[in-house]
PDB file of N, CA and C in Angstrom:
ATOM      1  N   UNK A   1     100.725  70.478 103.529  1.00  0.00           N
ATOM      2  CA  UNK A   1      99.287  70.593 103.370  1.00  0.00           C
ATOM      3  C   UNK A   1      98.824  72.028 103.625  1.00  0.00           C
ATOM      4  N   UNK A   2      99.009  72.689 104.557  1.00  0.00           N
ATOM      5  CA  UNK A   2      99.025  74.125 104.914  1.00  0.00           C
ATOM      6  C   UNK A   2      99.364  74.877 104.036  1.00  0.00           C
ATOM      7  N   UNK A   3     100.580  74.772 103.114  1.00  0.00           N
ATOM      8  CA  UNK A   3     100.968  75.350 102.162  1.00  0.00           C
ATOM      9  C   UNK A   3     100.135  75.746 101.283  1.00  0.00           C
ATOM     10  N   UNK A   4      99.434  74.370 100.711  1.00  0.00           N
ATOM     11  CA  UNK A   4      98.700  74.405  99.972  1.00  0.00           C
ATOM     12  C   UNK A   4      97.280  75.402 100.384  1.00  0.00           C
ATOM     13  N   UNK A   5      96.960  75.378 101.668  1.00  0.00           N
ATOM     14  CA  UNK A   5      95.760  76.156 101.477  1.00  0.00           C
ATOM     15  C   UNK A   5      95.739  77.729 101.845  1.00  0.00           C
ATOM     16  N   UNK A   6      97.028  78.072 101.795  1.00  0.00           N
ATOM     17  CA  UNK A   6      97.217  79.711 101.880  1.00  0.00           C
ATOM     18  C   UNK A   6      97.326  80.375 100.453  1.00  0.00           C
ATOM     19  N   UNK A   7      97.314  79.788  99.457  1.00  0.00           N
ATOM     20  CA  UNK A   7      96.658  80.598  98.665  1.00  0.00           C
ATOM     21  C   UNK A   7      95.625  80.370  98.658  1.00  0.00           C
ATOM     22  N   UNK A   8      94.936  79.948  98.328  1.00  0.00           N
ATOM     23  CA  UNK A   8      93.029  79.643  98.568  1.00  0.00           C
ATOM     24  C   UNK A   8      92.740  80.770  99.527  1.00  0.00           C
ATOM     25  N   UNK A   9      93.469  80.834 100.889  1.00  0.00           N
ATOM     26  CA  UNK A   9      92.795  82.106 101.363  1.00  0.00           C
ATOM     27  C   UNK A   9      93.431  83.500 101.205  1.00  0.00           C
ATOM     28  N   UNK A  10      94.431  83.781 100.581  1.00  0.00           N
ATOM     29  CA  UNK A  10      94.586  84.721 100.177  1.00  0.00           C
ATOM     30  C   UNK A  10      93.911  85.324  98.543  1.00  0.00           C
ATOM     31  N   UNK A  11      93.859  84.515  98.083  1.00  0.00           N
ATOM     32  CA  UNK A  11      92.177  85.102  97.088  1.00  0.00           C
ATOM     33  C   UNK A  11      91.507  84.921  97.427  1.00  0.00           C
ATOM     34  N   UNK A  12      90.803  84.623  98.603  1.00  0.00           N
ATOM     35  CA  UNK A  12      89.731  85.166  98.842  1.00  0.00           C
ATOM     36  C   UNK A  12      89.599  86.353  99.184  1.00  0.00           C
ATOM     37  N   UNK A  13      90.858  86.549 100.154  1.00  0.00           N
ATOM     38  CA  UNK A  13      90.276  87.714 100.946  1.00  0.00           C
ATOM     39  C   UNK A  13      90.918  88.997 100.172  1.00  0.00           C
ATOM     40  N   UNK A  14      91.821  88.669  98.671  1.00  0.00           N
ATOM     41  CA  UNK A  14      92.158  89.495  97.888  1.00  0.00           C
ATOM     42  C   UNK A  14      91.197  90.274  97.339  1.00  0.00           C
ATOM     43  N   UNK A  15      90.432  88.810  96.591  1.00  0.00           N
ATOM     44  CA  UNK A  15      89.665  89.215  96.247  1.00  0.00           C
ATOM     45  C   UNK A  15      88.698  89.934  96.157  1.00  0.00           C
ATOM     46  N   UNK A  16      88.301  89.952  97.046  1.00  0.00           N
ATOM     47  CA  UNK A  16      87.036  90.839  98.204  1.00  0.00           C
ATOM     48  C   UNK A  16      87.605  91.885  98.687  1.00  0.00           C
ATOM     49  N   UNK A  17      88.540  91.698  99.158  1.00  0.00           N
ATOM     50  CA  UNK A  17      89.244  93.426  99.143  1.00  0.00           C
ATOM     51  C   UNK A  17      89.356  94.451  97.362  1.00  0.00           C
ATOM     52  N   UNK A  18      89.453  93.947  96.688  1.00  0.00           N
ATOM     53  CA  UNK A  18      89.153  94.432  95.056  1.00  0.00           C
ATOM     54  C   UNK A  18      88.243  94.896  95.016  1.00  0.00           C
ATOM     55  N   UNK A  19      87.041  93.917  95.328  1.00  0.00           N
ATOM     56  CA  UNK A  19      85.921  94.364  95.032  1.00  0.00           C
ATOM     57  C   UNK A  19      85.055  95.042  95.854  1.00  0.00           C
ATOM     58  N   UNK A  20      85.406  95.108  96.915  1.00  0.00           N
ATOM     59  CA  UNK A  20      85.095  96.183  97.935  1.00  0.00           C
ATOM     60  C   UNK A  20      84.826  97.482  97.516  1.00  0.00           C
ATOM     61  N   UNK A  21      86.780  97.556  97.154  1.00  0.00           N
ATOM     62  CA  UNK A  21      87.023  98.989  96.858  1.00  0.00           C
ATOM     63  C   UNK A  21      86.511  99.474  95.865  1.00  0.00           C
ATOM     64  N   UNK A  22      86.276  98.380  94.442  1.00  0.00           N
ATOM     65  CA  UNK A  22      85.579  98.440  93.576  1.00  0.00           C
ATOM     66  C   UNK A  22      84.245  99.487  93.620  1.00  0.00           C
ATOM     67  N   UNK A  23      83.406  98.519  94.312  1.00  0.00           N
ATOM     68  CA  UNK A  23      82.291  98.991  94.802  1.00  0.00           C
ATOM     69  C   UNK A  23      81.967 100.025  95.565  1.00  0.00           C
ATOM     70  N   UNK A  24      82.593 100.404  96.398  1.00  0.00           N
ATOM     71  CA  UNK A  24      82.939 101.440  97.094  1.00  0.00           C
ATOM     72  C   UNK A  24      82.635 102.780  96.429  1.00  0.00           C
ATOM     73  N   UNK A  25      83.271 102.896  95.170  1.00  0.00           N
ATOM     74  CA  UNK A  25      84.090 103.821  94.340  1.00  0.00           C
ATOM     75  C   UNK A  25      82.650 103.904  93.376  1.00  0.00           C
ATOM     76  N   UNK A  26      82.188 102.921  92.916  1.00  0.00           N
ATOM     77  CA  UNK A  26      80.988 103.217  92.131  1.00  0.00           C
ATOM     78  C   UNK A  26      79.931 103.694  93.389  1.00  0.00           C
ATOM     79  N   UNK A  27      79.621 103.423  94.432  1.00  0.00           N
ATOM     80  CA  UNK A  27      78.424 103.310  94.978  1.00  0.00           C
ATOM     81  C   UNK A  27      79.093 105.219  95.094  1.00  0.00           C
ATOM     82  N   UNK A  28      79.459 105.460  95.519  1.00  0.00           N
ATOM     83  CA  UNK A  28      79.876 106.683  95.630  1.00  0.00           C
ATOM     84  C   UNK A  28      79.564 107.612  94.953  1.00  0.00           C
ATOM     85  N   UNK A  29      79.934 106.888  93.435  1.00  0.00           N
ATOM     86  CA  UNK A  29      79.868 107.601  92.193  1.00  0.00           C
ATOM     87  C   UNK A  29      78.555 108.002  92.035  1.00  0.00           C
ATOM     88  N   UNK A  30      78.003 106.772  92.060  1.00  0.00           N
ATOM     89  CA  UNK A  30      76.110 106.901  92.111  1.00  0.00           C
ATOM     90  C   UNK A  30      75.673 107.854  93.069  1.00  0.00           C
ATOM     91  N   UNK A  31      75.891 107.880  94.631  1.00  0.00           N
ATOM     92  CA  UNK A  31      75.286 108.682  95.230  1.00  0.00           C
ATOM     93  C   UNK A  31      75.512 110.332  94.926  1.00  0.00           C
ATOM     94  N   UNK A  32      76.910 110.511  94.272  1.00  0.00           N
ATOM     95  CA  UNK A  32      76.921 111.792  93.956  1.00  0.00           C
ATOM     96  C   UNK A  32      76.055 111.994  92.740  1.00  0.00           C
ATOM     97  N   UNK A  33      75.634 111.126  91.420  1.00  0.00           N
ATOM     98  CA  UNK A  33      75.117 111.715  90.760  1.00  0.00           C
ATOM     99  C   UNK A  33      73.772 111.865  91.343  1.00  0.00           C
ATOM    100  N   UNK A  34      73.377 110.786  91.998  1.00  0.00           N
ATOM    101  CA  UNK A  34      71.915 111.524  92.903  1.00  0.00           C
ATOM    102  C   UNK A  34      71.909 112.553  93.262  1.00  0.00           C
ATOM    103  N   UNK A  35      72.543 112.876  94.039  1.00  0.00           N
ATOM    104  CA  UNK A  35      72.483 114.190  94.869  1.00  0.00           C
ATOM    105  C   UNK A  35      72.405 115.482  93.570  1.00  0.00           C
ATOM    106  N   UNK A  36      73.266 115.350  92.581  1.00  0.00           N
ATOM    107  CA  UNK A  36      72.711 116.307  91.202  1.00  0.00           C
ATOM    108  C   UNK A  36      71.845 116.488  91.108  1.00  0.00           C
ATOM    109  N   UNK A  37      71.381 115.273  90.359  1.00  0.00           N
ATOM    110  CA  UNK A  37      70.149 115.134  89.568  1.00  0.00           C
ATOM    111  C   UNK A  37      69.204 115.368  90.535  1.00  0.00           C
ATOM    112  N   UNK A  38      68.918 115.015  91.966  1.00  0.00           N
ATOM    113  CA  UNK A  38      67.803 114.371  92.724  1.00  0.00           C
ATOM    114  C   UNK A  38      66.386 114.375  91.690  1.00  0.00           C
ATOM    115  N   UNK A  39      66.592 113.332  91.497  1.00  0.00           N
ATOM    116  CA  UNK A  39      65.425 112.846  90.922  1.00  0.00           C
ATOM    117  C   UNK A  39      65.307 111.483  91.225  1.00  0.00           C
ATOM    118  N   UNK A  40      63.917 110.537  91.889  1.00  0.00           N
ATOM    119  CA  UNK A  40      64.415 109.152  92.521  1.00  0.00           C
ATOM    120  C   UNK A  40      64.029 108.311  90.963  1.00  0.00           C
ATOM    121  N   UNK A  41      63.391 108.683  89.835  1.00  0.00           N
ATOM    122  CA  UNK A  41      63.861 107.575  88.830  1.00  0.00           C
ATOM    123  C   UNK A  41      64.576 107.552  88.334  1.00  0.00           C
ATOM    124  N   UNK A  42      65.485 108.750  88.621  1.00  0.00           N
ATOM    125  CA  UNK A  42      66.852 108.657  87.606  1.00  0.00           C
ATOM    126  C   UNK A  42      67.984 107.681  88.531  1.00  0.00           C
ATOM    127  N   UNK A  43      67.794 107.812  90.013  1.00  0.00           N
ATOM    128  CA  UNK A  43      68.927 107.376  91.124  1.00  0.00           C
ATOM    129  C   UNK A  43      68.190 105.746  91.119  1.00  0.00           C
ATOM    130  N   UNK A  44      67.247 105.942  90.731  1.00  0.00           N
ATOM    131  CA  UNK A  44      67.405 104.123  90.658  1.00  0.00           C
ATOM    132  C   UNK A  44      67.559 103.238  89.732  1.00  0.00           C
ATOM    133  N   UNK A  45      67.774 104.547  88.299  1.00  0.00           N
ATOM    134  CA  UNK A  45      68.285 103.829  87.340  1.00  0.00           C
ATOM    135  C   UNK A  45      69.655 103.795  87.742  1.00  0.00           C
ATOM    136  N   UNK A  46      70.518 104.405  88.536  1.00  0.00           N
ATOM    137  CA  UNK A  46      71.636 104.562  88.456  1.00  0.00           C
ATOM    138  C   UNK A  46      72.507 103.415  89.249  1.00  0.00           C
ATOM    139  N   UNK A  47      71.231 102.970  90.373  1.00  0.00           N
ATOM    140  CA  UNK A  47      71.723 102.290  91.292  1.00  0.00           C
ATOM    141  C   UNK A  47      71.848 100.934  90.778  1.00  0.00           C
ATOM    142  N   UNK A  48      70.823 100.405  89.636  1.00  0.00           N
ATOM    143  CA  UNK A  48      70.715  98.854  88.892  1.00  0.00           C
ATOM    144  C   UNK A  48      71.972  99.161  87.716  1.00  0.00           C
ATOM    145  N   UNK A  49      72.292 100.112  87.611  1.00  0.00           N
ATOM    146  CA  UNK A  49      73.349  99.918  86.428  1.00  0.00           C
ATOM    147  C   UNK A  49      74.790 100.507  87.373  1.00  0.00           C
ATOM    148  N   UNK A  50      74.652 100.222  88.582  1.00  0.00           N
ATOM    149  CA  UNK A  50      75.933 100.388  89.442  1.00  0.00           C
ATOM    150  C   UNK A  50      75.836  98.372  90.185  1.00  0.00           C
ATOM    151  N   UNK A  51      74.906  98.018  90.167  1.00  0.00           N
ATOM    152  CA  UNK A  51      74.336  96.939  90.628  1.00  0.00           C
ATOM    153  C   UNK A  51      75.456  95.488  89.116  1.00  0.00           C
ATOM    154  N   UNK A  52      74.766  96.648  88.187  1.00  0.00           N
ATOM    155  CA  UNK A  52      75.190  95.520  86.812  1.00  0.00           C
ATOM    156  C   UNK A  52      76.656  95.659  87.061  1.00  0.00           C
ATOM    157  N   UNK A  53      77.088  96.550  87.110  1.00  0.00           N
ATOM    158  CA  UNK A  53      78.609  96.884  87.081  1.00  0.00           C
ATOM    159  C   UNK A  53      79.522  96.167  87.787  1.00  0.00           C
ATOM    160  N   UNK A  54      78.848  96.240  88.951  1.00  0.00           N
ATOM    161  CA  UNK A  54      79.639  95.127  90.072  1.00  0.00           C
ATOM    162  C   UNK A  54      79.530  93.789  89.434  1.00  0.00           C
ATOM    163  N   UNK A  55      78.281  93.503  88.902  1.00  0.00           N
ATOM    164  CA  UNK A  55      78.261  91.669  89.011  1.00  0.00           C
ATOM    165  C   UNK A  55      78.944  91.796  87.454  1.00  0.00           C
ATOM    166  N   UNK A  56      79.386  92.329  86.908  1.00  0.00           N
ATOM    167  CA  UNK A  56      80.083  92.102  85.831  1.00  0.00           C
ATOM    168  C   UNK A  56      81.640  92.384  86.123  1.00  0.00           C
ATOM    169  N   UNK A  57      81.939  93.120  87.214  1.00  0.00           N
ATOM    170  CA  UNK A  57      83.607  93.138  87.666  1.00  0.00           C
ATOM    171  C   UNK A  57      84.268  92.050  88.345  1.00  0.00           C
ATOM    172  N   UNK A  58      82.926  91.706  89.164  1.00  0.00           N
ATOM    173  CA  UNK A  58      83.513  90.598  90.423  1.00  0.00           C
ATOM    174  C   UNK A  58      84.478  89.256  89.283  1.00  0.00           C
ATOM    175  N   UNK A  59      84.286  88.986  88.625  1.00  0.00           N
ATOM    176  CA  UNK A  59      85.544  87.922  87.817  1.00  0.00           C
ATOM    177  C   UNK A  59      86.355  88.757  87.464  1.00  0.00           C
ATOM    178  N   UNK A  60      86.197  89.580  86.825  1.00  0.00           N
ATOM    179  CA  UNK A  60      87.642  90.620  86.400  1.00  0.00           C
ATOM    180  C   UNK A  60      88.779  90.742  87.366  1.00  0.00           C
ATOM    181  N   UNK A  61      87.676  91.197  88.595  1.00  0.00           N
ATOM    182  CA  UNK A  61      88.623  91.601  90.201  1.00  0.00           C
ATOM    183  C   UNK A  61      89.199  89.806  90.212  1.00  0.00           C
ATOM    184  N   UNK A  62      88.392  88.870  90.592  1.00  0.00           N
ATOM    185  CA  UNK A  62      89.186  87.572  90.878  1.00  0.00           C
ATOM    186  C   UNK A  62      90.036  87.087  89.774  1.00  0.00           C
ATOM    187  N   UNK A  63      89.550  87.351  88.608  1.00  0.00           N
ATOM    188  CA  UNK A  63      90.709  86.478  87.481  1.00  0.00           C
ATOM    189  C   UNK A  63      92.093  87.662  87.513  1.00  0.00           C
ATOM    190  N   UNK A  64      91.656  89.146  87.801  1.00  0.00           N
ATOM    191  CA  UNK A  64      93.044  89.964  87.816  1.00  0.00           C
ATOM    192  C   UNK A  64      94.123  88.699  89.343  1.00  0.00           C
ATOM    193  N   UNK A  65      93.619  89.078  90.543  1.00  0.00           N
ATOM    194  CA  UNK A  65      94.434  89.135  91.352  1.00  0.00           C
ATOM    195  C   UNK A  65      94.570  87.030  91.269  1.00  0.00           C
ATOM    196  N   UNK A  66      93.913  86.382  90.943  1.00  0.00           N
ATOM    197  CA  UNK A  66      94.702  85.179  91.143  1.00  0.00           C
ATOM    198  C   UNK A  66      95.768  85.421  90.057  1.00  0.00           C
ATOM    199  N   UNK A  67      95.807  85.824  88.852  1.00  0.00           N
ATOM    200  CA  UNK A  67      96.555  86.094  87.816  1.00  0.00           C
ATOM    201  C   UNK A  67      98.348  86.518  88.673  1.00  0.00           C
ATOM    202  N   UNK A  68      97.700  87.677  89.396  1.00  0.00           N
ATOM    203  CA  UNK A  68      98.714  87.864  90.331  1.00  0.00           C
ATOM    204  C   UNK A  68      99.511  86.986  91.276  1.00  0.00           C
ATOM    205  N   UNK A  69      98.771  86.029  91.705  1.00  0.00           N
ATOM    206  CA  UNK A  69      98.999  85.552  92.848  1.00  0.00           C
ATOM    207  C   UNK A  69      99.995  84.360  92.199  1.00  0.00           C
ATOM    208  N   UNK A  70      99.562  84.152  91.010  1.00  0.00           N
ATOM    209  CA  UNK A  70     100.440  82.795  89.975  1.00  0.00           C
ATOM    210  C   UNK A  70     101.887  83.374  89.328  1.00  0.00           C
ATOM    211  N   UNK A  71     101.828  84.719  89.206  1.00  0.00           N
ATOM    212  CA  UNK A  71     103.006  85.385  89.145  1.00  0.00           C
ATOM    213  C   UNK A  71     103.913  85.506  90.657  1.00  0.00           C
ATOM    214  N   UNK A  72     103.438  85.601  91.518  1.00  0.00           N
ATOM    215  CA  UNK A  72     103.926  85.340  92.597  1.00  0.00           C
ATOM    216  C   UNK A  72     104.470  84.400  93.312  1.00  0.00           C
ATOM    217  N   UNK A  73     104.225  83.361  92.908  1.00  0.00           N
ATOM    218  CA  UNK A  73     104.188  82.080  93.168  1.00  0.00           C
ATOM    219  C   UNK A  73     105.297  81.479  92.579  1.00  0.00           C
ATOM    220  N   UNK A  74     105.239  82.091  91.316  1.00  0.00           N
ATOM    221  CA  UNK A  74     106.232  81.685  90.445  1.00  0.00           C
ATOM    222  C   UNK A  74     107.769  81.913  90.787  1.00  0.00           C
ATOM    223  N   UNK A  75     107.653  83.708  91.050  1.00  0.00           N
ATOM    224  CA  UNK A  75     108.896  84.229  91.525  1.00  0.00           C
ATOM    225  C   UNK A  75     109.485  83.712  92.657  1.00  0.00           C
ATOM    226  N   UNK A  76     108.141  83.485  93.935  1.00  0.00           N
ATOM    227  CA  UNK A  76     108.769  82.778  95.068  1.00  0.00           C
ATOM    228  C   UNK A  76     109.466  80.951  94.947  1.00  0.00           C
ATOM    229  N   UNK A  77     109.323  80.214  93.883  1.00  0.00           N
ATOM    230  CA  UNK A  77     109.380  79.018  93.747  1.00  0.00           C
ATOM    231  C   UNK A  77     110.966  79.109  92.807  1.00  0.00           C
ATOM    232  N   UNK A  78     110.606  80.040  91.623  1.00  0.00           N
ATOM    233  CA  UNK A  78     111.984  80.106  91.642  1.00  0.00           C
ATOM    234  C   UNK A  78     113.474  80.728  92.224  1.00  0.00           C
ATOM    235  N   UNK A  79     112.594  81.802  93.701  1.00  0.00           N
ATOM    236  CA  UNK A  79     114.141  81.506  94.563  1.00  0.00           C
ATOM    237  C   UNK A  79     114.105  81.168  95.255  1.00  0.00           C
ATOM    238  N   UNK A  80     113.645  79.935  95.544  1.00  0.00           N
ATOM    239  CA  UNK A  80     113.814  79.342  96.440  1.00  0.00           C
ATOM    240  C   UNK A  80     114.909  77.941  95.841  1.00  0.00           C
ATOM    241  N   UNK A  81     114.644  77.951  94.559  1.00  0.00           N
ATOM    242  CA  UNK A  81     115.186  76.974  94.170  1.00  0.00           C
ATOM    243  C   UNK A  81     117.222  77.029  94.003  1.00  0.00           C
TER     244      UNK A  81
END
């Protein structure tokens, strides 16, 4: 039974580690182009289309790493066998 629920928490917390870094990396991105430009309607256009970005990765990040995790799974099942 245990077995079963260690993957469940290892995508999660894969997951969220992805998208962390994900995010991380854009929010970054954004604050440097602020600091260029400083201009606050340009940095808050920047911030809703860093906003879109994320909510359009977050499945990418989870369908990449469970993708992973089923390749993994696989390899471990067949040596075990």
């Amino acid at each position: 039974m245990t077995s079963d629920l260690q993957p469940m928490y290892a995508l999660t917390f894969g997951s969220m580690l992805i998208y962390h870094i994900i995010i991380s990396r854009l929010v970054y991105t954004g604050l440097y182009c602020c600091y260029i430009l400083s201009s606050s309607a340009d940095c808050l256009y920047i911030i809703i289309y860093i906003g879109h970005i994320a909510n359009c990765l977050n499945p990418i990040a989870i369908g990449w790493y469970r993708h992973r995790l089923e390749l993994l799974h696989r390899l471990i099942s067949r040596s075990a066998v």
